[in-house]
PDB file of N, CA and C in Angstrom:
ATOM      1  N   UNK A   1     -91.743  -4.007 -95.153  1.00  0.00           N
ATOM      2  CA  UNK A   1     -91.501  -2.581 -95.280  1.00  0.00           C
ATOM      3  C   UNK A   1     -92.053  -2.050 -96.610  1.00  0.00           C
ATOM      4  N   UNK A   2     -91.716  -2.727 -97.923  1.00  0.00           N
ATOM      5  CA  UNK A   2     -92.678  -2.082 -99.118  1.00  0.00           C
ATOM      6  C   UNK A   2     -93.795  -2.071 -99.233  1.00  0.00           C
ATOM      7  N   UNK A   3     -94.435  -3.577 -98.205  1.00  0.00           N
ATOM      8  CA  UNK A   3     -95.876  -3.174 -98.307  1.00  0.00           C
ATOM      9  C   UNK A   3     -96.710  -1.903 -97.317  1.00  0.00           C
ATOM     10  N   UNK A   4     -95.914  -1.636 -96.240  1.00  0.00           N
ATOM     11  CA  UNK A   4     -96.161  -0.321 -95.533  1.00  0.00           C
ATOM     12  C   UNK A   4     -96.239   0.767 -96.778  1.00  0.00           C
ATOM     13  N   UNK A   5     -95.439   1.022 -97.406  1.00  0.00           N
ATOM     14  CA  UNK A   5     -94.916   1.969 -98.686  1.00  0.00           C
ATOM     15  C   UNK A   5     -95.664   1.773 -99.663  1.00  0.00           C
ATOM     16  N   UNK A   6     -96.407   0.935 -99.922  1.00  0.00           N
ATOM     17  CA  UNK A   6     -97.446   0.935-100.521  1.00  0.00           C
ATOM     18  C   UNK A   6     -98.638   1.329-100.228  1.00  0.00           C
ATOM     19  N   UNK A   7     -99.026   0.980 -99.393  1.00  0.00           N
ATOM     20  CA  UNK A   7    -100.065   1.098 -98.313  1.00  0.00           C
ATOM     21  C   UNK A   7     -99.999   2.615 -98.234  1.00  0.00           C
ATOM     22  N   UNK A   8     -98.879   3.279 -97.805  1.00  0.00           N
ATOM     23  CA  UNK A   8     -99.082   5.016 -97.294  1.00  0.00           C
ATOM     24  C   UNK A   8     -99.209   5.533 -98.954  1.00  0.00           C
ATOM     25  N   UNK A   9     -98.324   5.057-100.165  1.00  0.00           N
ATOM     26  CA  UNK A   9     -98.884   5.804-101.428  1.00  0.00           C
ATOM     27  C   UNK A   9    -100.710   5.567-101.576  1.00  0.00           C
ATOM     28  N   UNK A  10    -100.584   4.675-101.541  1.00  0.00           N
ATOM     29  CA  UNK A  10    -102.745   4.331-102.081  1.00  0.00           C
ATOM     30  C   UNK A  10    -103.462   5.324-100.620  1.00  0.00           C
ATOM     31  N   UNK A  11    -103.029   5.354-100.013  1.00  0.00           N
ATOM     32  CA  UNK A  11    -103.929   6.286 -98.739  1.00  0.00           C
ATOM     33  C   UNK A  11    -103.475   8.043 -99.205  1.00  0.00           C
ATOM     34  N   UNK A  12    -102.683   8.353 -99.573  1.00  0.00           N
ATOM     35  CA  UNK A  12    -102.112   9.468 -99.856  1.00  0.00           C
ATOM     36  C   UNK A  12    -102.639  10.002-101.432  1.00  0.00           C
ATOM     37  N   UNK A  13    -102.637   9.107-102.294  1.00  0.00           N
ATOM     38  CA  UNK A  13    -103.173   9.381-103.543  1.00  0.00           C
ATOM     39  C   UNK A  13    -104.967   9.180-103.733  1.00  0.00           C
ATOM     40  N   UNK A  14    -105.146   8.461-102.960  1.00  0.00           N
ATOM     41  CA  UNK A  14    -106.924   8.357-102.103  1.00  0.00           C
ATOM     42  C   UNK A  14    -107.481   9.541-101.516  1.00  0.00           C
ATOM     43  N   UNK A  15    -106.551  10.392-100.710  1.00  0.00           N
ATOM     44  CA  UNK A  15    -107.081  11.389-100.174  1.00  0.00           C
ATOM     45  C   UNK A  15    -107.005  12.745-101.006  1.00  0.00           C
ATOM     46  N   UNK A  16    -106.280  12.603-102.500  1.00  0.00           N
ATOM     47  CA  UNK A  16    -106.468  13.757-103.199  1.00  0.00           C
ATOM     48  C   UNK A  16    -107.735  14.013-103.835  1.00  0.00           C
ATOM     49  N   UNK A  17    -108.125  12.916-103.801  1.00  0.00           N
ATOM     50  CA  UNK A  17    -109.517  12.911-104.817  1.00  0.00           C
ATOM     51  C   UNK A  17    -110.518  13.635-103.837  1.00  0.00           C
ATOM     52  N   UNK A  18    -110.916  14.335-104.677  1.00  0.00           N
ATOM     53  CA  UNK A  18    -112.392  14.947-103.974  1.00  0.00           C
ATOM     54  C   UNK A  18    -113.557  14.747-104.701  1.00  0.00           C
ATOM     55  N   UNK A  19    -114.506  14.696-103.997  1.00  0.00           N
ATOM     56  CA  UNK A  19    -116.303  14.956-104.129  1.00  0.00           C
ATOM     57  C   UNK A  19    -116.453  16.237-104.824  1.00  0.00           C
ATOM     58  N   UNK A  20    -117.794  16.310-105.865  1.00  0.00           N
ATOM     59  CA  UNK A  20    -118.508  17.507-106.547  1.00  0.00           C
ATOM     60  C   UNK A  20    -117.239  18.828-106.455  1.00  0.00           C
ATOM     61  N   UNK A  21    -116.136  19.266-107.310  1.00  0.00           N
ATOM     62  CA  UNK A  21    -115.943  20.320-107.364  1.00  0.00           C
ATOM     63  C   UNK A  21    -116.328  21.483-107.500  1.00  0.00           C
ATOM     64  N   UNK A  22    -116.199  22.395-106.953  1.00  0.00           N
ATOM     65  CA  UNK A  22    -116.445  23.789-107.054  1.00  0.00           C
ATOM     66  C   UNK A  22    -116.476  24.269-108.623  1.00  0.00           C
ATOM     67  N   UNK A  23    -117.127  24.861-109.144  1.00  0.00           N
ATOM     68  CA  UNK A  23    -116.855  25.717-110.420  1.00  0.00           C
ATOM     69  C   UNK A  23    -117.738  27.267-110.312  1.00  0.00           C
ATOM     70  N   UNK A  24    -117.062  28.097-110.617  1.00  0.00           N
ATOM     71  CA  UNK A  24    -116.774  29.589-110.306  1.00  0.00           C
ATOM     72  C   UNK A  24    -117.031  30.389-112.025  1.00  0.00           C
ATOM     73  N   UNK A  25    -118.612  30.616-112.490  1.00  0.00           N
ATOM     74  CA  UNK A  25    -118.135  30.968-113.829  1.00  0.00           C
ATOM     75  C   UNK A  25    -118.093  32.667-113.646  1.00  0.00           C
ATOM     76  N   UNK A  26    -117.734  33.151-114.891  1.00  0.00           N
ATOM     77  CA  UNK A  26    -117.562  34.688-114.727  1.00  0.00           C
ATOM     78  C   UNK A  26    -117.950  34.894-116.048  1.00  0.00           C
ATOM     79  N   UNK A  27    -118.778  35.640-116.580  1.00  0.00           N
ATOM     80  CA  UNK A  27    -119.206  36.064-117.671  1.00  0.00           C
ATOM     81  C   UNK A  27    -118.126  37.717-118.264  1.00  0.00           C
ATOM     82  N   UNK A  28    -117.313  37.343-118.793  1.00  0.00           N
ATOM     83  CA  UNK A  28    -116.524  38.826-119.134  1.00  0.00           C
ATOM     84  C   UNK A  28    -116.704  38.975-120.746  1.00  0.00           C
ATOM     85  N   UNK A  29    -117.782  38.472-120.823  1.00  0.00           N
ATOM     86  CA  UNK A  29    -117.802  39.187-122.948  1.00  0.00           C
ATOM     87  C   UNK A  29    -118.750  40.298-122.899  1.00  0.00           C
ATOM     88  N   UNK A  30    -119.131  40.765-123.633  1.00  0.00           N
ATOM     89  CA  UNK A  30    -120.217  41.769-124.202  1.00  0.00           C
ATOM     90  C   UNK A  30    -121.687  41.730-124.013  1.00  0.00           C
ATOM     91  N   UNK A  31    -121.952  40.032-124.031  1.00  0.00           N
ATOM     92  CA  UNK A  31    -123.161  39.839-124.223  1.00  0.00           C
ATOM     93  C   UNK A  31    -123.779  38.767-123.718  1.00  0.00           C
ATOM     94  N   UNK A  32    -125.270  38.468-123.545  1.00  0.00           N
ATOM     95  CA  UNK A  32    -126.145  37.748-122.372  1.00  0.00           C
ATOM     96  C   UNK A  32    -125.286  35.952-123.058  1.00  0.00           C
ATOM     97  N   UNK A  33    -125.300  35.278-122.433  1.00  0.00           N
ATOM     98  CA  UNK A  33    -125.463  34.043-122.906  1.00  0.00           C
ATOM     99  C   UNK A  33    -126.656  33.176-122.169  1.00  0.00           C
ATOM    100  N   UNK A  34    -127.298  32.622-123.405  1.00  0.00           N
ATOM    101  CA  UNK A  34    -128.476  31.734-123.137  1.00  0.00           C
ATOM    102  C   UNK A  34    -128.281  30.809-121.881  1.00  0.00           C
ATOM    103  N   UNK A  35    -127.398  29.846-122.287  1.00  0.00           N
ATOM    104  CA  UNK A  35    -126.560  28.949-120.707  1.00  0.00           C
ATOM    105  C   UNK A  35    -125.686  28.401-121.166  1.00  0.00           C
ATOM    106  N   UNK A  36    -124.592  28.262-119.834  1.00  0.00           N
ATOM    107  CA  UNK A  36    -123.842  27.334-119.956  1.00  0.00           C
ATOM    108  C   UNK A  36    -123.772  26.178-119.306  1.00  0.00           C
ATOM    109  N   UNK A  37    -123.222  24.838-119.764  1.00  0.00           N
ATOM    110  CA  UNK A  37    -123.260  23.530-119.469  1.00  0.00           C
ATOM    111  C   UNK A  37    -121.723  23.303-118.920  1.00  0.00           C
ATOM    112  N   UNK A  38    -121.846  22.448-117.674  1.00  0.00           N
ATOM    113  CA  UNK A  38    -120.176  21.914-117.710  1.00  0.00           C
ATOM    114  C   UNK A  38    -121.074  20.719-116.950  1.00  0.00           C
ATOM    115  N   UNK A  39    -119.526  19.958-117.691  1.00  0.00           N
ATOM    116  CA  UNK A  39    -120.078  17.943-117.374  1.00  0.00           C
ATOM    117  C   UNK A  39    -119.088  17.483-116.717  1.00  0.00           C
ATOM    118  N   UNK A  40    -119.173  16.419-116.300  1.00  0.00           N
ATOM    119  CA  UNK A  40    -117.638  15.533-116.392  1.00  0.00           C
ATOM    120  C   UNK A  40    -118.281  14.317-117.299  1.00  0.00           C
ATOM    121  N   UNK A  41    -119.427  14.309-117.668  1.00  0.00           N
ATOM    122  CA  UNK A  41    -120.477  12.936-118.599  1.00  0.00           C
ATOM    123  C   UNK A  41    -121.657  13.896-118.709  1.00  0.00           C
ATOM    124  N   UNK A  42    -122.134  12.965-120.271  1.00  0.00           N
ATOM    125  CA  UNK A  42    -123.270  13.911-120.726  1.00  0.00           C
ATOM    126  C   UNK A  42    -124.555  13.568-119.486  1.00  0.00           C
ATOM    127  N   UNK A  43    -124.524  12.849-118.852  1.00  0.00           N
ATOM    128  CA  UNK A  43    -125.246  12.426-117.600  1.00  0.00           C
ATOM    129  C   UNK A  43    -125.597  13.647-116.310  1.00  0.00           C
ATOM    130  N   UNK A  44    -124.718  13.918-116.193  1.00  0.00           N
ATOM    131  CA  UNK A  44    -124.125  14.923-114.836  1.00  0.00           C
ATOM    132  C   UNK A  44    -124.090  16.773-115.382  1.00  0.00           C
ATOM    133  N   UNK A  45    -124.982  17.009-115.793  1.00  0.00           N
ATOM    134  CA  UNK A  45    -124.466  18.418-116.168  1.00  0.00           C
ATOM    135  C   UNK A  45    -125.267  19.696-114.481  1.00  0.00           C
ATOM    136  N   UNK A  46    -124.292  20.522-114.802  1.00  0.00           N
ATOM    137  CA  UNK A  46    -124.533  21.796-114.263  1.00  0.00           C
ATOM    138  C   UNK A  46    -124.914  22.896-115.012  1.00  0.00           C
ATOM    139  N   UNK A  47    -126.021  23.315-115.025  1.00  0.00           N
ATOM    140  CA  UNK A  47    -126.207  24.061-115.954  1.00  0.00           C
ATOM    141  C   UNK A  47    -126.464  25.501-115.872  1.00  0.00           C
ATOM    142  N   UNK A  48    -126.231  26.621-116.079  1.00  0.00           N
ATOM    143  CA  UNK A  48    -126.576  28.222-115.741  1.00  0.00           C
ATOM    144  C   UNK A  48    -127.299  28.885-116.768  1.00  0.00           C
ATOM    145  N   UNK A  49    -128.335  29.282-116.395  1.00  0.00           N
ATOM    146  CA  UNK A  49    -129.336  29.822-117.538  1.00  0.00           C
ATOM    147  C   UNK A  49    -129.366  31.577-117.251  1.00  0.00           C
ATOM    148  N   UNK A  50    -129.621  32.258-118.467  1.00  0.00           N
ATOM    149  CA  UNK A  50    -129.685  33.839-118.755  1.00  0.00           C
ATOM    150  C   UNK A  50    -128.355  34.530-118.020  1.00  0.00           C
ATOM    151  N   UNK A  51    -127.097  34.262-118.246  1.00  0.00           N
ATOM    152  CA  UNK A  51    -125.797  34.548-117.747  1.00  0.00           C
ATOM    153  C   UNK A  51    -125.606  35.957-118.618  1.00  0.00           C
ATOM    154  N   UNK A  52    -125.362  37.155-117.975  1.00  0.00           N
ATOM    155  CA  UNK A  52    -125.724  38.769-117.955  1.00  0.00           C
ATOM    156  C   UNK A  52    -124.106  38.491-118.096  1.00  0.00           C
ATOM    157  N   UNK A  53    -123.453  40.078-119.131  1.00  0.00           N
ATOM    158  CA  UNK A  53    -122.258  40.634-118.948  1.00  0.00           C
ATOM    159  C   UNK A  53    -122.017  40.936-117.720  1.00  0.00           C
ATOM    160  N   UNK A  54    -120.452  40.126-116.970  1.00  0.00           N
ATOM    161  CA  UNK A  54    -119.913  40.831-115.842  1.00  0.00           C
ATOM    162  C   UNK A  54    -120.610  40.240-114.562  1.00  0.00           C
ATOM    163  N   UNK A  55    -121.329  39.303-114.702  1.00  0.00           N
ATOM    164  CA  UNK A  55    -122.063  38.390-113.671  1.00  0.00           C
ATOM    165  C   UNK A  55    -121.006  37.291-113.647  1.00  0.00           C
ATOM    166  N   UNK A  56    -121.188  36.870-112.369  1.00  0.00           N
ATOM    167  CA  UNK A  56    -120.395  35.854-111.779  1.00  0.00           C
ATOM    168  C   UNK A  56    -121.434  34.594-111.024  1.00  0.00           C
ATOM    169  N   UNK A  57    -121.142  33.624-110.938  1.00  0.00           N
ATOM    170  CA  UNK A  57    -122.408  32.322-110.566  1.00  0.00           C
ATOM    171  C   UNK A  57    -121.354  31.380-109.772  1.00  0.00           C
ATOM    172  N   UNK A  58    -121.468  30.465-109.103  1.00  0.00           N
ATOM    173  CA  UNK A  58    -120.729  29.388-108.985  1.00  0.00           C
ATOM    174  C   UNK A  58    -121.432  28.300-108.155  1.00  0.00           C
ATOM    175  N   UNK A  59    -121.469  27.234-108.677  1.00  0.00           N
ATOM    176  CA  UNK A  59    -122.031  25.884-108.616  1.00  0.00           C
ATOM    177  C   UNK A  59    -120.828  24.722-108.257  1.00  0.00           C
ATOM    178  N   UNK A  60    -121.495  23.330-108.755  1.00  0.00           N
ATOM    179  CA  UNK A  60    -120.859  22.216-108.244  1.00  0.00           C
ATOM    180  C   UNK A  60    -121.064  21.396-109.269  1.00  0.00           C
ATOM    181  N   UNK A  61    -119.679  20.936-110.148  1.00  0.00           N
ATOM    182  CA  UNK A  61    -120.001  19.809-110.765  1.00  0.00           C
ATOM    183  C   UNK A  61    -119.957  18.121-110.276  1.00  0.00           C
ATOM    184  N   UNK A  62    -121.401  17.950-110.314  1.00  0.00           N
ATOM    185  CA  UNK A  62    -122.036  16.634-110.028  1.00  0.00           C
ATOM    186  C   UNK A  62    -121.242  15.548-110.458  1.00  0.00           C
ATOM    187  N   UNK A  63    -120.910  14.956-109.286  1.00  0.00           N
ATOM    188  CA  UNK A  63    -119.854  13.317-109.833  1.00  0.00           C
ATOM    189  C   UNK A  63    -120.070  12.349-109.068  1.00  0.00           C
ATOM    190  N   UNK A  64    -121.610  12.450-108.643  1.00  0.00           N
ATOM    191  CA  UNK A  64    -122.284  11.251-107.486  1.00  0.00           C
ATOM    192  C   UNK A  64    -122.308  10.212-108.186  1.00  0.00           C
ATOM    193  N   UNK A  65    -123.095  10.430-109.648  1.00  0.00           N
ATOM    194  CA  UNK A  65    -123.810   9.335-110.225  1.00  0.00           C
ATOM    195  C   UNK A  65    -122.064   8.655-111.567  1.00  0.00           C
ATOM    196  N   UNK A  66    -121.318   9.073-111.180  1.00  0.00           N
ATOM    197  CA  UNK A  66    -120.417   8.874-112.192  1.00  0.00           C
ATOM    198  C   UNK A  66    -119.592   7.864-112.337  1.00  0.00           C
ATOM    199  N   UNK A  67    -119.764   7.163-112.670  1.00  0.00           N
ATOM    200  CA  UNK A  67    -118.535   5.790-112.878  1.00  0.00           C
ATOM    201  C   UNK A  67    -117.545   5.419-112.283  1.00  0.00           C
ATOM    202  N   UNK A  68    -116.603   4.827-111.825  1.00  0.00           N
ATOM    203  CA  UNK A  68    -115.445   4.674-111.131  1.00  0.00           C
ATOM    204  C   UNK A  68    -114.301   4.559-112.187  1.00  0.00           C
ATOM    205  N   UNK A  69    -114.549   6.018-113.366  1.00  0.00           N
ATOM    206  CA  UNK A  69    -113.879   6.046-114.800  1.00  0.00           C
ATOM    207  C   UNK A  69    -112.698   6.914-114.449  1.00  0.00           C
ATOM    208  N   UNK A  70    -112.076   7.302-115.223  1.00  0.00           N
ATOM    209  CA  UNK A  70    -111.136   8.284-115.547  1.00  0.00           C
ATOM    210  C   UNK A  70    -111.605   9.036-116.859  1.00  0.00           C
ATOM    211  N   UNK A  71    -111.652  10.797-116.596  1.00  0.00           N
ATOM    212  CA  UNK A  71    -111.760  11.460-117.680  1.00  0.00           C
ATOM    213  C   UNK A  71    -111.506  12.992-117.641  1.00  0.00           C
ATOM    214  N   UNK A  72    -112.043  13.962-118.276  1.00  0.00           N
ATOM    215  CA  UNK A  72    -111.898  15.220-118.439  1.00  0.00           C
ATOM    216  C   UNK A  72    -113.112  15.848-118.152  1.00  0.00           C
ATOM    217  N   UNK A  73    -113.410  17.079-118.052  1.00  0.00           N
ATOM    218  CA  UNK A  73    -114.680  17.811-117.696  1.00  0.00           C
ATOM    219  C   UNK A  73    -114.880  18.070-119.246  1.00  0.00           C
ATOM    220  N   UNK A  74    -116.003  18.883-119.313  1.00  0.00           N
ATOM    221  CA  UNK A  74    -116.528  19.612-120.674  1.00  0.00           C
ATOM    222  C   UNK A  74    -117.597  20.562-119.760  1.00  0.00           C
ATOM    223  N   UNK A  75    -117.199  22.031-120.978  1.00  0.00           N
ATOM    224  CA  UNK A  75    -117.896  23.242-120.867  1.00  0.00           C
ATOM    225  C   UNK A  75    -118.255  23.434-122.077  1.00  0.00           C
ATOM    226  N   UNK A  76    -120.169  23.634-122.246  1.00  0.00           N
ATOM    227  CA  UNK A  76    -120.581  23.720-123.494  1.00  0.00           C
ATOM    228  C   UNK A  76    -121.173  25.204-123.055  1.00  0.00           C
ATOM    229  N   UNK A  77    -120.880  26.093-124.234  1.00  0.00           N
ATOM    230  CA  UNK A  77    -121.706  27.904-123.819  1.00  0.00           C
ATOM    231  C   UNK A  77    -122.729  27.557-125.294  1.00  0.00           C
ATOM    232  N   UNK A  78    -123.938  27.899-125.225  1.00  0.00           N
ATOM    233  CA  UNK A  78    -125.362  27.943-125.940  1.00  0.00           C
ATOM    234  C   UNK A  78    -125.646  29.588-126.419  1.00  0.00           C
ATOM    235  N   UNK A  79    -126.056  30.172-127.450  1.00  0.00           N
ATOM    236  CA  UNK A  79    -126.832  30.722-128.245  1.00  0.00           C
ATOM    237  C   UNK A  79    -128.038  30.224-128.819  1.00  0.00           C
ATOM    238  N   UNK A  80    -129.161  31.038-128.740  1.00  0.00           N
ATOM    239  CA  UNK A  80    -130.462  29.994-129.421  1.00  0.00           C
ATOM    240  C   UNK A  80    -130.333  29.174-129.669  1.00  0.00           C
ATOM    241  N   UNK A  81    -130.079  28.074-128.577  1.00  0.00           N
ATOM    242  CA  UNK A  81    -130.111  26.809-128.320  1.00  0.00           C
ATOM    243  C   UNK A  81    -128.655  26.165-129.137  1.00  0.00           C
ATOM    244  N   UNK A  82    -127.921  26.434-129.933  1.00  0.00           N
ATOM    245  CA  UNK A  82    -127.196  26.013-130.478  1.00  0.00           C
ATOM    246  C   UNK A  82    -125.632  26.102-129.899  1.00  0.00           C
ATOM    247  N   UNK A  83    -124.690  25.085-129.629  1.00  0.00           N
ATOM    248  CA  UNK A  83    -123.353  25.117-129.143  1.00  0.00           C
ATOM    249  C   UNK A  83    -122.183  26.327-129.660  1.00  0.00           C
ATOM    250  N   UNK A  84    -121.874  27.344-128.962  1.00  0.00           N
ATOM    251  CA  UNK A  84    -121.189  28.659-129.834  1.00  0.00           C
ATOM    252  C   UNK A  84    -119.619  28.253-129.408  1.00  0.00           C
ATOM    253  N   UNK A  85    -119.498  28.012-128.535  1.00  0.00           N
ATOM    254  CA  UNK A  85    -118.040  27.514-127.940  1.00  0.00           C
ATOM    255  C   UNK A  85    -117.944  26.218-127.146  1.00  0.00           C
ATOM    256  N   UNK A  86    -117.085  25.451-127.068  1.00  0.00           N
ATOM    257  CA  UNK A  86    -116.672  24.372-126.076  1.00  0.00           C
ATOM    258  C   UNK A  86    -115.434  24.066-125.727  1.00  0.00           C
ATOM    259  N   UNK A  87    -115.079  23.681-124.898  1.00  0.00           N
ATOM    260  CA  UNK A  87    -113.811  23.396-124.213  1.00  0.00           C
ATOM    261  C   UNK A  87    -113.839  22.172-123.592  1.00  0.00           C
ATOM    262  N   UNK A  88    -112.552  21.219-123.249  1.00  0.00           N
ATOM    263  CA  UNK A  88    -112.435  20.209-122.291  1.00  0.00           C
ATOM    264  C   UNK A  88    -111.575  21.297-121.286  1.00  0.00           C
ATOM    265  N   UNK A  89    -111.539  19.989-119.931  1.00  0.00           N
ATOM    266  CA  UNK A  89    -110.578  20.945-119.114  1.00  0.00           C
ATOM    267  C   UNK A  89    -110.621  19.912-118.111  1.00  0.00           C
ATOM    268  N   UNK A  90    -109.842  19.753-117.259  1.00  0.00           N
ATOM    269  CA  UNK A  90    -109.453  19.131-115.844  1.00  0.00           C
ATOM    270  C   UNK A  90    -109.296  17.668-116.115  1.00  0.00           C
ATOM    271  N   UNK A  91    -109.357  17.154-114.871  1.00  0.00           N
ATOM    272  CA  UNK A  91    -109.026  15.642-115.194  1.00  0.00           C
ATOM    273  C   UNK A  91    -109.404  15.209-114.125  1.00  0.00           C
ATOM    274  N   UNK A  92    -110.152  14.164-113.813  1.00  0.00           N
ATOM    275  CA  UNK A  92    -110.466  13.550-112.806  1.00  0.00           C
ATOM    276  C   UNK A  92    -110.261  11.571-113.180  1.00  0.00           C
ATOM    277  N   UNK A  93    -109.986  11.113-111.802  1.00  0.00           N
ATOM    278  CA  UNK A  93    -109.614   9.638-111.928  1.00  0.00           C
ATOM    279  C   UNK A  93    -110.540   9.319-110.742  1.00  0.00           C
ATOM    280  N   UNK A  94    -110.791   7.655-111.706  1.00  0.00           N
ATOM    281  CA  UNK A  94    -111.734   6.610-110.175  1.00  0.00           C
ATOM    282  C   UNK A  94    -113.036   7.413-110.211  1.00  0.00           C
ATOM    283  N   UNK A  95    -113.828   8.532-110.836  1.00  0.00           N
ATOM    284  CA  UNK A  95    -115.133   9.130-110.646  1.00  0.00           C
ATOM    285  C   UNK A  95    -114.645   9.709-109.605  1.00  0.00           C
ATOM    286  N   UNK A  96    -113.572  10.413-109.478  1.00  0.00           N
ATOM    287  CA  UNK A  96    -113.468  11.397-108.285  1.00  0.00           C
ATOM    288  C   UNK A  96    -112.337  12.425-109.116  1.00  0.00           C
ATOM    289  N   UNK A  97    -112.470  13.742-108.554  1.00  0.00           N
ATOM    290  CA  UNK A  97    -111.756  15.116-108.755  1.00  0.00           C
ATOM    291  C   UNK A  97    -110.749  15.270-108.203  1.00  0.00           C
ATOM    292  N   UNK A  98    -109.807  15.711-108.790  1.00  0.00           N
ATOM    293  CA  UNK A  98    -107.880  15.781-108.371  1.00  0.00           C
ATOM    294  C   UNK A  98    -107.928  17.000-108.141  1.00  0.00           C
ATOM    295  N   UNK A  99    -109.002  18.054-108.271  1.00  0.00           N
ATOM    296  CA  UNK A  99    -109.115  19.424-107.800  1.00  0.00           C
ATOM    297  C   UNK A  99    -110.262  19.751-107.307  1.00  0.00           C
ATOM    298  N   UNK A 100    -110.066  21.121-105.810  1.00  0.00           N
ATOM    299  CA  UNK A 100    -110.794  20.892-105.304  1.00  0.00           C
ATOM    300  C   UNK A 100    -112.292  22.236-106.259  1.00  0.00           C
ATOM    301  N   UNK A 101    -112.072  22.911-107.681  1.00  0.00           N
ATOM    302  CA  UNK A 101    -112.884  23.501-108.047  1.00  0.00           C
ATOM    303  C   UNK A 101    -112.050  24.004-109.544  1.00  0.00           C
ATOM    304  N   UNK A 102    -112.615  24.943-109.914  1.00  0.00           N
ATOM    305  CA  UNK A 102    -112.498  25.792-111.162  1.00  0.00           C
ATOM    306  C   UNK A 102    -112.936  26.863-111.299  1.00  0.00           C
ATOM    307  N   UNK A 103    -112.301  28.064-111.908  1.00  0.00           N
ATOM    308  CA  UNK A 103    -112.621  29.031-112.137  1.00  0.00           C
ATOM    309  C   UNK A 103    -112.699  29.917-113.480  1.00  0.00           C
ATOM    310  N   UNK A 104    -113.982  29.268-114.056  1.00  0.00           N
ATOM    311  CA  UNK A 104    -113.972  29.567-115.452  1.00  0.00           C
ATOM    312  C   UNK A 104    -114.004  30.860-115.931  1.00  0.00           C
ATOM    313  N   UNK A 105    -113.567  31.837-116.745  1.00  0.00           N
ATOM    314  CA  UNK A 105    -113.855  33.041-116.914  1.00  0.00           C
ATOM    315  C   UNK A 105    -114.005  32.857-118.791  1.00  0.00           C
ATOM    316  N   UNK A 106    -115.349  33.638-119.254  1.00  0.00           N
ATOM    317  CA  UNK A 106    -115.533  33.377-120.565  1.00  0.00           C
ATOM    318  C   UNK A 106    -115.527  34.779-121.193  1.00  0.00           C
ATOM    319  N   UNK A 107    -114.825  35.184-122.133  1.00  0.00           N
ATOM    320  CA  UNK A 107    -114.476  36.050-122.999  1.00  0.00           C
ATOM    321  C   UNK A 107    -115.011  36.100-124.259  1.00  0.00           C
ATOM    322  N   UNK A 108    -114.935  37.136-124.717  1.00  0.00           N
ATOM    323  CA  UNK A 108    -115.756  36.826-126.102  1.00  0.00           C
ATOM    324  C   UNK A 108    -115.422  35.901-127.424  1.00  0.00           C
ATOM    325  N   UNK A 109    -113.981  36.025-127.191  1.00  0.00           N
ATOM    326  CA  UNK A 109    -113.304  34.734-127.985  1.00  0.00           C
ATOM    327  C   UNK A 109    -112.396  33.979-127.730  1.00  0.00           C
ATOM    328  N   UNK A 110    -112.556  33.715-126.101  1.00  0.00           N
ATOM    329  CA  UNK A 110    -112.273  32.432-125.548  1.00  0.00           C
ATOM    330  C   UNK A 110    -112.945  31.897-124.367  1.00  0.00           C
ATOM    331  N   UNK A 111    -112.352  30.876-123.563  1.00  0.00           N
ATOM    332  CA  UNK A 111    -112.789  30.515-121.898  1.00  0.00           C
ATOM    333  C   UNK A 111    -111.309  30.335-121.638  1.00  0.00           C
ATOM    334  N   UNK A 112    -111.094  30.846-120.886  1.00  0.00           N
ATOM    335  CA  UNK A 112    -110.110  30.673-119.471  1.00  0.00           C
ATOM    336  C   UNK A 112    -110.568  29.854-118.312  1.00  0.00           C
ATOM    337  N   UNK A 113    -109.870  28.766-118.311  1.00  0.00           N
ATOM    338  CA  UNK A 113    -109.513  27.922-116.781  1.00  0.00           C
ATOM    339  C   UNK A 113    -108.711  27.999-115.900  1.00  0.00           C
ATOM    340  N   UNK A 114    -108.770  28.243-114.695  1.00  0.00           N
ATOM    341  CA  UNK A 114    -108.038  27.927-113.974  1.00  0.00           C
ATOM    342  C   UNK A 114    -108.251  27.151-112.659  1.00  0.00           C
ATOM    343  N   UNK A 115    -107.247  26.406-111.851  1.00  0.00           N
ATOM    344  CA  UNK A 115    -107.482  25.472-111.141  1.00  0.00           C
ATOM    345  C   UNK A 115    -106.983  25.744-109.858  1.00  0.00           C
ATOM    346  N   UNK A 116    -107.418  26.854-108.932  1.00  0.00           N
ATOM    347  CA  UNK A 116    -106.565  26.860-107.988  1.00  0.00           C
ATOM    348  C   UNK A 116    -106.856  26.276-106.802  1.00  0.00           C
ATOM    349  N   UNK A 117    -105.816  26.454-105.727  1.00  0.00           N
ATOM    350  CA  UNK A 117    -105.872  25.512-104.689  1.00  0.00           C
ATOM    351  C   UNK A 117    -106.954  25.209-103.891  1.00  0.00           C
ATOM    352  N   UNK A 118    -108.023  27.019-103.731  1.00  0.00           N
ATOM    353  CA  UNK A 118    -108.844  27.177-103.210  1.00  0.00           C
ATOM    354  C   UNK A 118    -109.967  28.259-103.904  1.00  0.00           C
ATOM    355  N   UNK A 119    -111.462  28.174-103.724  1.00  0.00           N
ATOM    356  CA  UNK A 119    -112.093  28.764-104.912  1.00  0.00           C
ATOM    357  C   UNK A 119    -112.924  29.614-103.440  1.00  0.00           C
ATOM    358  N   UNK A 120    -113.038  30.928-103.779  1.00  0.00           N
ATOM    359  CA  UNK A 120    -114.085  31.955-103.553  1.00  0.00           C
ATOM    360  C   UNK A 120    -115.225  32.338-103.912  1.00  0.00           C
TER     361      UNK A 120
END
């Protein structure tokens, strides 16, 4: 009987993980940004180039080529080429995603994450 109970936790905690999450950015500051980067490894990036005030984009962060690690995402935002803001955010285990996306929104003096159940 515990090994049944074992068996249904590892199938149940197996099926949370998902493939390439969704990410949803939203540009809400003032001004153009050069691009932004989000990783889960400096390997795997997604990247958005010439991001306009009040524009919205949404992509997939890449986790084909990724390890069977445990870690966090990273969002790098660029000015003439140089890093102006960064953030960690989410968490993924085994090279797989515990969510099924993100919805970044960047401000002029911050980024907002959020993780909801389902992304638009």
């Amino acid at each position: 009987m515990k090994n049944i109970l074992n068996i249904l936790l590892i199938i149940s905690l197996q099926s949370c993980i998902r493939d390439n999450p969704i990410i949803v950015v939203s540009n809400k500051s003032d001004k153009i940004i050069d691009s932004i980067t989000t990783f889960p490894d400096l390997d795997n990036n997604t990247v958005f180039y010439n991001f306009k005030p009040n524009e919205k984009r949404k992509g997939i962060i890449l986790m084909n080529n990724l390890l069977k690690n445990d870690g966090a995402y990273g969002i790098s935002i660029y000015e003439n080429g140089h890093i102006i803001k960064q953030k960690a955010f989410g968490y993924y285990t085994n090279g797989g995603s515990l969510d099924y996306g993100f919805n970044v929104i960047i401000e002029n003096d911050t980024i907002l994450i959020e993780s909801p159940s389902f992304i638009f």
